[in-house]
Protein backbone atom coordinates (compact mmCIF):
# COMPACT_ATOMS: atom_id res chain seq x y z
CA UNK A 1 2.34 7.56 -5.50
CA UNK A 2 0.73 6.22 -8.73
CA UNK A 3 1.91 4.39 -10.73
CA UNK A 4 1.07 5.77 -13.94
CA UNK A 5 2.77 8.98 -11.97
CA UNK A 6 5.94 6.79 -11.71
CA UNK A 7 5.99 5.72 -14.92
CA UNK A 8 5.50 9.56 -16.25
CA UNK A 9 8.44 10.43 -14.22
CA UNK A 10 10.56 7.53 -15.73
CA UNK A 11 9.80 8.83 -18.87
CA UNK A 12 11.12 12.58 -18.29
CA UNK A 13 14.10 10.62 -17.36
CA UNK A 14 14.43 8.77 -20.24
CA UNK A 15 13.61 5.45 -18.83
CA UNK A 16 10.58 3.53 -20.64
CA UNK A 17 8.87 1.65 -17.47
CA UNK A 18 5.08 0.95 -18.60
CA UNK A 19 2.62 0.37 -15.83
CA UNK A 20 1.90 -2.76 -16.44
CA UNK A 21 5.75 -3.58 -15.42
CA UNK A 22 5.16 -1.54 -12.10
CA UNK A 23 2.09 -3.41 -11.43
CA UNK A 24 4.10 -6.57 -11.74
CA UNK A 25 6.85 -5.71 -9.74
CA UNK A 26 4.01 -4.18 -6.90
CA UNK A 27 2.53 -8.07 -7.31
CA UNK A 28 5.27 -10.01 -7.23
CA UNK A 29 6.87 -7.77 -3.83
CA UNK A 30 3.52 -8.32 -2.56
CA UNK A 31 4.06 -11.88 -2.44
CA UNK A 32 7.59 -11.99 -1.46
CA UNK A 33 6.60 -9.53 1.98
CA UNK A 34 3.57 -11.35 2.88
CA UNK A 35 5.96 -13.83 5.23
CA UNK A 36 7.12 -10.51 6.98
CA UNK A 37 3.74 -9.32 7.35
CA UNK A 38 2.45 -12.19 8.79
CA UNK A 39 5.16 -12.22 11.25
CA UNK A 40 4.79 -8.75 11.89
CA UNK A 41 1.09 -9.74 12.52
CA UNK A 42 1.79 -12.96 14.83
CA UNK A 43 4.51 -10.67 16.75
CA UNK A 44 2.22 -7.98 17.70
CA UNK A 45 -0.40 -10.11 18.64
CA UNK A 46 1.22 -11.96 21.14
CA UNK A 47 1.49 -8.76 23.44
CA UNK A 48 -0.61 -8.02 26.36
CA UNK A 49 -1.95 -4.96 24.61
CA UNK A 50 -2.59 -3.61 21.53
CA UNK A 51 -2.40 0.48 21.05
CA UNK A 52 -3.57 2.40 18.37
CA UNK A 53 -3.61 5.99 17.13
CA UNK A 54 -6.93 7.34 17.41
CA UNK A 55 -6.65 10.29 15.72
CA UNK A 56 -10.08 10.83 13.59
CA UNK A 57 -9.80 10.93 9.96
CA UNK A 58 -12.17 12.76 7.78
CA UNK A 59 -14.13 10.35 5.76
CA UNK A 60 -15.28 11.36 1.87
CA UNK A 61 -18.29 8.93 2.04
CA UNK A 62 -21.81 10.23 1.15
CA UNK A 63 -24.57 9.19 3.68
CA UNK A 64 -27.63 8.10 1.70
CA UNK A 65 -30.59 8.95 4.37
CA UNK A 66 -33.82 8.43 2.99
């Protein structure tokens, strides 16, 4: 969800969180999880295979042809 979505919700319940302050929290636990996600990472590349969902996705990109 957006954040300035987050911080509109805050605000219906009477808690002033600017989005600035959610960007800074999103940062800073960015920072703190990137050990786990490098674990993660090393952890699922040690296996003898690697699956993946390949369930196509709709892109919204414009093909330029000319």
């Amino acid at each position: 969800m957006p954040l300035y979505r987050q911080s509109q919700m805050s605000d219906r319940e009477g808690i002033d969180l600017d989005r600035s302050t959610l960007a800074d929290w999103v940062g800073k636990s960015t920072a703190l999880l990137e050990p786990l996600a490098d674990a993660v990472a090393r952890h699922v590349l040690k296996g003898q295979a690697l699956f993946a969902d390949d369930t196509p996705v709709v892109s919204t990109l414009i093909s330029h042809r000319g």
